[in-house]
Protein backbone atom coordinates (compact mmCIF):
# COMPACT_ATOMS: atom_id res chain seq x y z
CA UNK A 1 8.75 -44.55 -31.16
CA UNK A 2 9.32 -45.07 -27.78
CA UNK A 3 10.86 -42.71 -27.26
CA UNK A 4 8.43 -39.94 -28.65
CA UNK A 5 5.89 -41.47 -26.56
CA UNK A 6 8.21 -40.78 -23.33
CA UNK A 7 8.52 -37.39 -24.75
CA UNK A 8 4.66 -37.09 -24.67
CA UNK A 9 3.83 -38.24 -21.75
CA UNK A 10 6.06 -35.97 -19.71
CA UNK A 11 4.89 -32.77 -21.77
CA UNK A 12 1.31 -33.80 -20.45
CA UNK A 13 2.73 -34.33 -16.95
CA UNK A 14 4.07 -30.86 -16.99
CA UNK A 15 0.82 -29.30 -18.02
CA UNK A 16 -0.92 -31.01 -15.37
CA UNK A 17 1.95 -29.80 -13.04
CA UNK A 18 2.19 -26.41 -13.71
CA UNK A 19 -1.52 -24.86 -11.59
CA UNK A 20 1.23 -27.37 -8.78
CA UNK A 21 3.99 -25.27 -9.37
CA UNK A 22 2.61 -21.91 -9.97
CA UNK A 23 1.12 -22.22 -6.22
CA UNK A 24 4.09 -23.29 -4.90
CA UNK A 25 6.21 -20.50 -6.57
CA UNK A 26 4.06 -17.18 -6.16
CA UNK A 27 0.42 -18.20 -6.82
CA UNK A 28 -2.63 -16.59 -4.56
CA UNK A 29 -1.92 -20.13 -2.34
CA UNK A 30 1.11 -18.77 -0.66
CA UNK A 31 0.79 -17.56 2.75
CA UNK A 32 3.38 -14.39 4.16
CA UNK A 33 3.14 -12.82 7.34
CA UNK A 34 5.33 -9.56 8.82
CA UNK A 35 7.57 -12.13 11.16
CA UNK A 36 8.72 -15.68 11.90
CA UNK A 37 8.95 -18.09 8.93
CA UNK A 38 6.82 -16.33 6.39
CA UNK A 39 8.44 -12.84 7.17
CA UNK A 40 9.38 -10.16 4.63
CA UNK A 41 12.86 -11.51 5.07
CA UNK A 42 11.94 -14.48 3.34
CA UNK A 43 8.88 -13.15 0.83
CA UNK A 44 11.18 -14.17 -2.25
CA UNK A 45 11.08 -18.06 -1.72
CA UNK A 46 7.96 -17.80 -3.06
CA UNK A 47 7.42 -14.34 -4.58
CA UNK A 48 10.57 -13.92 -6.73
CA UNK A 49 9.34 -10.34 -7.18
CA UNK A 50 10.32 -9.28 -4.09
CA UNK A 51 13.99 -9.95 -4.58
CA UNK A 52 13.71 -7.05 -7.14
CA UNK A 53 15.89 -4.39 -7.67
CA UNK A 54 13.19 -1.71 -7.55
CA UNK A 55 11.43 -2.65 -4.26
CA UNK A 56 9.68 -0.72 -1.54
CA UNK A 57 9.49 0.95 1.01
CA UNK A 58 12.76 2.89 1.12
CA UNK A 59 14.91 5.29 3.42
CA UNK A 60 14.29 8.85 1.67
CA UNK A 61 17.78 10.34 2.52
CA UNK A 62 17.57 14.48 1.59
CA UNK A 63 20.73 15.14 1.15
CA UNK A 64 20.78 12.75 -1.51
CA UNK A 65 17.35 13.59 -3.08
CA UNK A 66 17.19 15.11 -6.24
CA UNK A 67 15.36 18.44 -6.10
CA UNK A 68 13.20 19.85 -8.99
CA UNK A 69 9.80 22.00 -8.41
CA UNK A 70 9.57 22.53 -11.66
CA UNK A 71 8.89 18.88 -13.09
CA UNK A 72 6.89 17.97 -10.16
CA UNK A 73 3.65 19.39 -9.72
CA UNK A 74 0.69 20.05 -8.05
CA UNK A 75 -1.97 16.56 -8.27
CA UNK A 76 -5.35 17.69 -9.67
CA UNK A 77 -7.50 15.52 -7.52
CA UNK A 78 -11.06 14.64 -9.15
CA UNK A 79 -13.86 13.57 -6.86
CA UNK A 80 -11.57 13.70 -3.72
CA UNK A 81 -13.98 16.35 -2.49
CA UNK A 82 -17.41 14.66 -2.76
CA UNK A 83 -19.11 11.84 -1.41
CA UNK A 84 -21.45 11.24 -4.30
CA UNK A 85 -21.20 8.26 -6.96
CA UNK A 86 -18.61 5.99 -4.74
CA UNK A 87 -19.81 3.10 -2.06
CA UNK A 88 -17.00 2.55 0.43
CA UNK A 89 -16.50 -0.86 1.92
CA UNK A 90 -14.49 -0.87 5.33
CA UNK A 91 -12.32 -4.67 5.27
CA UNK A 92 -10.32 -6.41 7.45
CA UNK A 93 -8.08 -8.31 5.26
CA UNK A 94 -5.67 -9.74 7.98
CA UNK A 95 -2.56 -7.98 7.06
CA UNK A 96 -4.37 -4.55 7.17
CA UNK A 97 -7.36 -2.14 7.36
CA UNK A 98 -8.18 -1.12 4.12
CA UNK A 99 -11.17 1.35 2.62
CA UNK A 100 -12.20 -0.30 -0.91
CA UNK A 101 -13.54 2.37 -3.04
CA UNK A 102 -16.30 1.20 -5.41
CA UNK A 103 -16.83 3.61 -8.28
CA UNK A 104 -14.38 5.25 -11.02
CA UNK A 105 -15.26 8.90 -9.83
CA UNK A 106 -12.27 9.40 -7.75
CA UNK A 107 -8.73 9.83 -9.75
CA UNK A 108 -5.39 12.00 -10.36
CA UNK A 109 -3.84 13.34 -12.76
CA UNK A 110 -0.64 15.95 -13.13
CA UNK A 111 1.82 15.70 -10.12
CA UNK A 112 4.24 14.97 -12.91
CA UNK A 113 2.17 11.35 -13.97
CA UNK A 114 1.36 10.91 -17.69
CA UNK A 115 -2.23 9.69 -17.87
CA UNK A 116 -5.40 9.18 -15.09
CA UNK A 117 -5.09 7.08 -12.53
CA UNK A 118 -8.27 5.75 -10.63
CA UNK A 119 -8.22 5.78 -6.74
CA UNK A 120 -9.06 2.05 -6.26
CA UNK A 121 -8.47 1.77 -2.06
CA UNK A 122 -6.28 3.32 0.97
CA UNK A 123 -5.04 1.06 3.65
CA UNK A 124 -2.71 1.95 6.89
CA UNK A 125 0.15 0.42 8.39
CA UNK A 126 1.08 0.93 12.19
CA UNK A 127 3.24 -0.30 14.83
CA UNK A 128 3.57 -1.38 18.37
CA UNK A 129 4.91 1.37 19.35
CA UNK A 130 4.61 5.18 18.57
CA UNK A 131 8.47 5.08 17.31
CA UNK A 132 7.94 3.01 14.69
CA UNK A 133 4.95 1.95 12.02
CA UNK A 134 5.39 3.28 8.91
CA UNK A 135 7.11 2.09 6.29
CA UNK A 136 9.29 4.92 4.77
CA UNK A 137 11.28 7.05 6.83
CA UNK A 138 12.99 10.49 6.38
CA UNK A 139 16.22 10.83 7.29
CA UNK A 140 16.17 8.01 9.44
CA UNK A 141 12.44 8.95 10.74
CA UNK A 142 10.11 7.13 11.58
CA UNK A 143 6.45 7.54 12.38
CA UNK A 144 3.54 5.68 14.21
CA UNK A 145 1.41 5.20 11.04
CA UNK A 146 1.29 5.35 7.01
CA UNK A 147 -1.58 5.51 4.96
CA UNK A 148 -1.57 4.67 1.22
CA UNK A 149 -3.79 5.48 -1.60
CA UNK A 150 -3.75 2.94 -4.28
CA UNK A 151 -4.50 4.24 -7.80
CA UNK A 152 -4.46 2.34 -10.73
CA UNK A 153 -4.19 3.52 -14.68
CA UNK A 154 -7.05 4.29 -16.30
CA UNK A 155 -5.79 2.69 -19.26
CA UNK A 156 -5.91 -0.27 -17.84
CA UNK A 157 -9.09 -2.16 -17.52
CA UNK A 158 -9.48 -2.19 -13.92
CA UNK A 159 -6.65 -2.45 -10.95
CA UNK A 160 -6.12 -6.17 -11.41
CA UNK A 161 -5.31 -5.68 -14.98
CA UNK A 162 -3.01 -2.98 -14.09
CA UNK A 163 -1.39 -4.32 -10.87
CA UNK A 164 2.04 -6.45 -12.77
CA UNK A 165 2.29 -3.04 -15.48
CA UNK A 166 4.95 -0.53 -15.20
CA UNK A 167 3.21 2.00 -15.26
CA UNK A 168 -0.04 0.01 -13.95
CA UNK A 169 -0.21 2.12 -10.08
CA UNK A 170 0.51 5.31 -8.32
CA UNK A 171 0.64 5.38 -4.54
CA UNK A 172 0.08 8.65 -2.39
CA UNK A 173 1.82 8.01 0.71
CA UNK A 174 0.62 10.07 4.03
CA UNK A 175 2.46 9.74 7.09
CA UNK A 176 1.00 10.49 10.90
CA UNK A 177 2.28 12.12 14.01
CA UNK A 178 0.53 12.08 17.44
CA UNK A 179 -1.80 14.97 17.76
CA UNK A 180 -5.47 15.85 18.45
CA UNK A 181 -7.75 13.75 18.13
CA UNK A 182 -8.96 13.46 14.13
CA UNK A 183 -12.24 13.58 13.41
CA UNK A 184 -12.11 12.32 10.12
CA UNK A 185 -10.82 8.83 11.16
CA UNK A 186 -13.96 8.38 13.52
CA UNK A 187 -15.40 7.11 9.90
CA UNK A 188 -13.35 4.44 10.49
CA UNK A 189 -12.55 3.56 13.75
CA UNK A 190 -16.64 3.52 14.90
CA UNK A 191 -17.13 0.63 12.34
CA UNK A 192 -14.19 -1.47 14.06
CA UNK A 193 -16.60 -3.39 15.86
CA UNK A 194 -17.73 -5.12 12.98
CA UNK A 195 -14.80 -5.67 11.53
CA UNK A 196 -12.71 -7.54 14.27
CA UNK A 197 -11.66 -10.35 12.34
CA UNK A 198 -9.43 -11.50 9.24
CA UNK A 199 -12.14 -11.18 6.08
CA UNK A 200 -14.92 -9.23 8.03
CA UNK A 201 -16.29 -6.30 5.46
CA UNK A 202 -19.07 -3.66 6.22
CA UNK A 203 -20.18 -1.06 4.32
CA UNK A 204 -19.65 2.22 5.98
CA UNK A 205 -21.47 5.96 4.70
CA UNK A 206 -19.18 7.65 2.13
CA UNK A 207 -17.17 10.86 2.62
CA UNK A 208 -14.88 12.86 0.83
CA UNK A 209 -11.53 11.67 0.47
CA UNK A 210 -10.07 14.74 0.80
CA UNK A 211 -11.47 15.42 4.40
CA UNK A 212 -9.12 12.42 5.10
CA UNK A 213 -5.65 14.64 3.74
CA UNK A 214 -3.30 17.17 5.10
CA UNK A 215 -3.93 20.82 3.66
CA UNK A 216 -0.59 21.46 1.80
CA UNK A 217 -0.55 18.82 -1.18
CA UNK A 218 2.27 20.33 -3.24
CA UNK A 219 5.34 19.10 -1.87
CA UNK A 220 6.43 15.40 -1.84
CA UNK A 221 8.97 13.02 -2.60
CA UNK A 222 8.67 10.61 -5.90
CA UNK A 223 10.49 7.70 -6.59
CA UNK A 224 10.02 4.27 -8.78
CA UNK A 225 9.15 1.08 -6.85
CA UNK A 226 6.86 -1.57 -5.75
CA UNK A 227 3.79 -3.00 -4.14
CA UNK A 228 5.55 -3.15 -0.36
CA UNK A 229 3.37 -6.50 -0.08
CA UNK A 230 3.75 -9.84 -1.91
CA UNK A 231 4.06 -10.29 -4.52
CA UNK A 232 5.88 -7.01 -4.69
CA UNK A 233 5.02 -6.73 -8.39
CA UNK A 234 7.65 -3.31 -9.46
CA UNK A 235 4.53 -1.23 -11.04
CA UNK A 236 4.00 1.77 -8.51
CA UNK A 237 5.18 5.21 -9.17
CA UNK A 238 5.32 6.74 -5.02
CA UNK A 239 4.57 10.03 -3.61
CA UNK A 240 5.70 10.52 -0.39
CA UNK A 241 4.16 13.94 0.92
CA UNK A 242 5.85 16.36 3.56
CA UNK A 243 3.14 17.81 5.59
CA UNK A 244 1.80 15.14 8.22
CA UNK A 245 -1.71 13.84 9.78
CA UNK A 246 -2.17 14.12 12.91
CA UNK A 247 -4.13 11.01 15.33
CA UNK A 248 -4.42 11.01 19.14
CA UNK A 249 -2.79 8.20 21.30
CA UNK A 250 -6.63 6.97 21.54
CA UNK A 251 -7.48 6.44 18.45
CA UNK A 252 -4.11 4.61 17.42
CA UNK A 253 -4.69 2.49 20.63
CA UNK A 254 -7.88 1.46 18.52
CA UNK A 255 -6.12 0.27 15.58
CA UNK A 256 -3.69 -1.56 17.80
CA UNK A 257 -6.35 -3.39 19.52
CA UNK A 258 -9.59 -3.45 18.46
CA UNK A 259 -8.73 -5.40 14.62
CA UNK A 260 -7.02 -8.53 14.29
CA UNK A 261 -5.40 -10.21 12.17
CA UNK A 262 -7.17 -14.07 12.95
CA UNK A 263 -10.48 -15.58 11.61
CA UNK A 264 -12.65 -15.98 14.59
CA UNK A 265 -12.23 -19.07 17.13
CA UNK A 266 -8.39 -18.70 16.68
CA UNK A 267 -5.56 -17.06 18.65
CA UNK A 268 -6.14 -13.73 19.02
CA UNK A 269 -3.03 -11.49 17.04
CA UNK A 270 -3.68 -8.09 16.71
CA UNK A 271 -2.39 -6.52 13.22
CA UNK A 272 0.44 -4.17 14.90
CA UNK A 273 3.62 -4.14 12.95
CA UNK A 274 2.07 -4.67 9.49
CA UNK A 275 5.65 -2.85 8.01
CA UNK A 276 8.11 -3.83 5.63
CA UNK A 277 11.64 -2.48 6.46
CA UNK A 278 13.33 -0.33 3.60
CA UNK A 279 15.01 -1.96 1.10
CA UNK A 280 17.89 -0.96 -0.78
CA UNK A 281 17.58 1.66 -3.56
CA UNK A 282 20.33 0.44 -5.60
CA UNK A 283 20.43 3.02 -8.71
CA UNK A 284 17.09 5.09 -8.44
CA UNK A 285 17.17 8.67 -7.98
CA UNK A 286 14.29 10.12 -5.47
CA UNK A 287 13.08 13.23 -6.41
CA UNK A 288 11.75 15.89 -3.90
CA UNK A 289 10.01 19.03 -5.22
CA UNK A 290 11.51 20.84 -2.04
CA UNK A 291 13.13 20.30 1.29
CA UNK A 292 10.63 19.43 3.54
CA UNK A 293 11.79 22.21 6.35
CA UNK A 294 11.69 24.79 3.42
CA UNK A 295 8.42 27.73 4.24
């Protein structure tokens, strides 16, 4: 009798333990950072996910690329062109600059993706330094800034619910050279000032998506992977497209220092260097629809 009551009182004090141990081993509680302590180097103390053997980013390596044009496609990109029926809301979440797209009127389908997937955001990443800011690399390549564009399955019933499936995200992943100055990113970059600090949100004026995009959309990289933040859940199917964006030296200089990655009243750190490094692609095959110096 004893015993059994033993047995029941430590099956109660696991219950009450577990909302303890669930932030302590990958719950919302757990703070990461792109150096020091809480680096990527370290995400999998406390987001086992991203010890995974299907992680991103990763090294896209040509001559070891899989080529088929025939199985991958051409996107058919709903809504990209219009600015009607979405709200966009510009956020400084402290790790990144990210557009949250309110509205289901913006989504792919094709490109070689069963289904419709819903465009639900696009964020950047960028560096210090114009050698170095994206997260995947060509051939040993690097460039000065990535964009992604996060779509979830429409299956699904909205990107949270789809964020741990397999087949819960697709990623379009735009990289950027130094060029002329973009006109497109002024959307952005002339609502920095309200957005200085880790949390700050404003609502900016929509515009088409596809404004945002290079020209040629048909040729791209694919490969299976992950969110390339905790907690690095392996649902994203990536597209990785050939043709780049240009920015100017200006306006990168405003990502590098007019948004930061500190609440107000605190140490200013600007968000530079928001990258993961490539991790290892272990079995996966990445498949190109052409070489990306082929005319």
């Amino acid at each position: 009798m004893i015993l059994l009551k033993c047995m029941k009182m430590l099956h109660v004090f696991a219950i009450l333990l577990l909302p303890y141990l669930h932030q302590a081993f990958g719950g919302a509680g757990n703070e990461w950072g792109y150096e020091g302590k809480i680096g990527p180097n370290r995400w999998h103390i406390n987001f086992p996910h991203c010890a995974g053997f299907r992680q991103s980013p990763v090294s896209i390596r040509m001559n070891k690329a899989v080529f088929n044009s025939d199985w991958l496609l051409p996107f058919e990109m709903r809504g990209y062109d219009s600015a009607d029926n979405i709200n966009l809301h510009l956020e400084n979440t402290g790790y990144t600059i990210q557009v949250n797209i309110k509205g289901r009127s913006i989504y792919i389908t094709d490109g070689s993706i069963p289904g419709t997937y819903i465009a639900e955001q696009f964020h950047f990443h960028w560096g210090r330094v114009d050698q170095r800011g994206s997260e995947h690399d060509i051939d040993g390549m690097y460039f000065p800034m990535e964009m992604h564009i996060v779509h979830y399955n429409a299956k699904y019933m909205d990107f949270n619910d789809a964020l741990d499936k397999e087949d819960g995200l697709v990623v379009l992943a735009f990289l950027f050279e130094i060029g002329n100055h973009n006109d497109q990113l002024d959307h952005l970059i002339s609502h920095f000032s309200e957005i200085p600090y880790r949390d700050n949100v404003t609502l900016i004026e929509s515009f088409a998506l596809r404004e945002f995009l290079p020209k040629k959309l048909d040729t791209y990289c694919r490969y299976s992977g992950s969110l390339t933040t905790p907690p690095c859940y392996e649902s994203v199917q990536w597209f990785i497209f050939y043709e780049t964006i240009e920015i100017s030296e200006e306006q990168l200089r405003a990502f590098r220092m007019d948004v930061h990655q500190n609440h107000p009243n605190e140490t200013i750190r600007d968000i530079s260097d928001d990258f993961r490094p490539p991790q290892p692609l272990y079995q996966r095959n990445i498949y190109c629809s052409r070489k990306s110096d082929d005319n």
